[in-house]
Protein backbone atom coordinates (compact mmCIF):
# COMPACT_ATOMS: atom_id res chain seq x y z
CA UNK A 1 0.00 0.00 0.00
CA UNK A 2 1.82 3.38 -1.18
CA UNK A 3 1.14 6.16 1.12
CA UNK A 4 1.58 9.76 0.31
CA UNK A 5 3.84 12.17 1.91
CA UNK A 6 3.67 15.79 1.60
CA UNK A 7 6.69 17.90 2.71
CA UNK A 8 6.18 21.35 3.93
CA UNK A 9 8.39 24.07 4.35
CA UNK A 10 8.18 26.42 7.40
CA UNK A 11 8.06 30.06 6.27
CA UNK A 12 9.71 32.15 8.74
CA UNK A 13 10.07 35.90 9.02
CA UNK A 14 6.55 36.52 8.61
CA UNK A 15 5.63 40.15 8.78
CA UNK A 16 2.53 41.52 7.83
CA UNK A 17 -1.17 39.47 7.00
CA UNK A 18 -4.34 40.50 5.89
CA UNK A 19 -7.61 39.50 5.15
CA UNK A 20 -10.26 40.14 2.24
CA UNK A 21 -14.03 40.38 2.72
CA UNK A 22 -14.19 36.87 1.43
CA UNK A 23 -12.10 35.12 3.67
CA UNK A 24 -8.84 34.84 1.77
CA UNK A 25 -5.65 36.57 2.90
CA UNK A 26 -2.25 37.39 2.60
CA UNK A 27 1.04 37.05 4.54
CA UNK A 28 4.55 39.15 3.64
CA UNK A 29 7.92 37.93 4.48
CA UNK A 30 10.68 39.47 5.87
CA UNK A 31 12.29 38.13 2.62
CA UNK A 32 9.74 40.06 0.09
CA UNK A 33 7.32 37.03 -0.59
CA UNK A 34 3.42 37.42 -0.62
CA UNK A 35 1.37 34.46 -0.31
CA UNK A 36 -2.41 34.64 -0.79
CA UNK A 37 -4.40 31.72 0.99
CA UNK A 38 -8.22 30.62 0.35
CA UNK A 39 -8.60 30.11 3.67
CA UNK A 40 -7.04 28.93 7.08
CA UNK A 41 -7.84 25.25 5.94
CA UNK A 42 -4.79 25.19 3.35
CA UNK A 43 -1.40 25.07 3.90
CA UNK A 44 -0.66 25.71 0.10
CA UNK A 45 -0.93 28.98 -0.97
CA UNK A 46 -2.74 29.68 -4.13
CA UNK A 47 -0.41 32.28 -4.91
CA UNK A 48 2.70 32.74 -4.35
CA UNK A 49 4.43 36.22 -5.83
CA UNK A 50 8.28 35.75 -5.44
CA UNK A 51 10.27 38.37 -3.57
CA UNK A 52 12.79 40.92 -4.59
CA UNK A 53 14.92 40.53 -1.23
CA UNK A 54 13.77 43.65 0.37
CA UNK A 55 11.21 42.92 3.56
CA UNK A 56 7.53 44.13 2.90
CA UNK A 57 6.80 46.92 5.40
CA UNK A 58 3.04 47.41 4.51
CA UNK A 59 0.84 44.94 2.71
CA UNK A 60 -2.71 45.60 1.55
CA UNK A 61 -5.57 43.71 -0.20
CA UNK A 62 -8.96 44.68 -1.99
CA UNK A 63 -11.69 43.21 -0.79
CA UNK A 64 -11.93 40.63 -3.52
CA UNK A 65 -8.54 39.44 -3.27
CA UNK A 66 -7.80 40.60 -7.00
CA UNK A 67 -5.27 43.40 -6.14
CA UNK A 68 -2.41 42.80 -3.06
CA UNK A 69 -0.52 45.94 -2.43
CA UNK A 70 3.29 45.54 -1.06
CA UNK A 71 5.62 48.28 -0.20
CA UNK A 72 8.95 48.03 0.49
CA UNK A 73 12.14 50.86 1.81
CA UNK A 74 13.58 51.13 -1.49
């Protein structure tokens, strides 16, 4: 009987998170990432928008979830 393993990868330095009125949201990284979650359930994150090495100081979402809004120092 095969069994299947999933590996997951702790994300540390997180930063910033918020939410959209329809229950997804969004965590920043101290390394630049942005990952948007469906919902507290998942530990994949539907999307994941690679970082530019600079930490994310403010993060913001619209209230559908179409838009995320990270600024950085430089």
């Amino acid at each position: 009987m095969k069994v299947n393993e999933n590996s997951y990868k702790t994300v540390g330095g997180l930063n910033n998170i918020v939410s959209t009125g329809n229950g997804n949201f969004a965590i920043s990284s101290e390394d630049g990432h942005i990952r948007m979650y469906s919902d507290i359930a998942h530990k994949r994150a539907k999307t994941d928008l690679p970082g530019f090495g600079d930490p994310v100081r403010q993060l913001d979402v619209t209230k559908d979830g179409s838009w995320i809004l990270g600024t950085c120092d430089t």
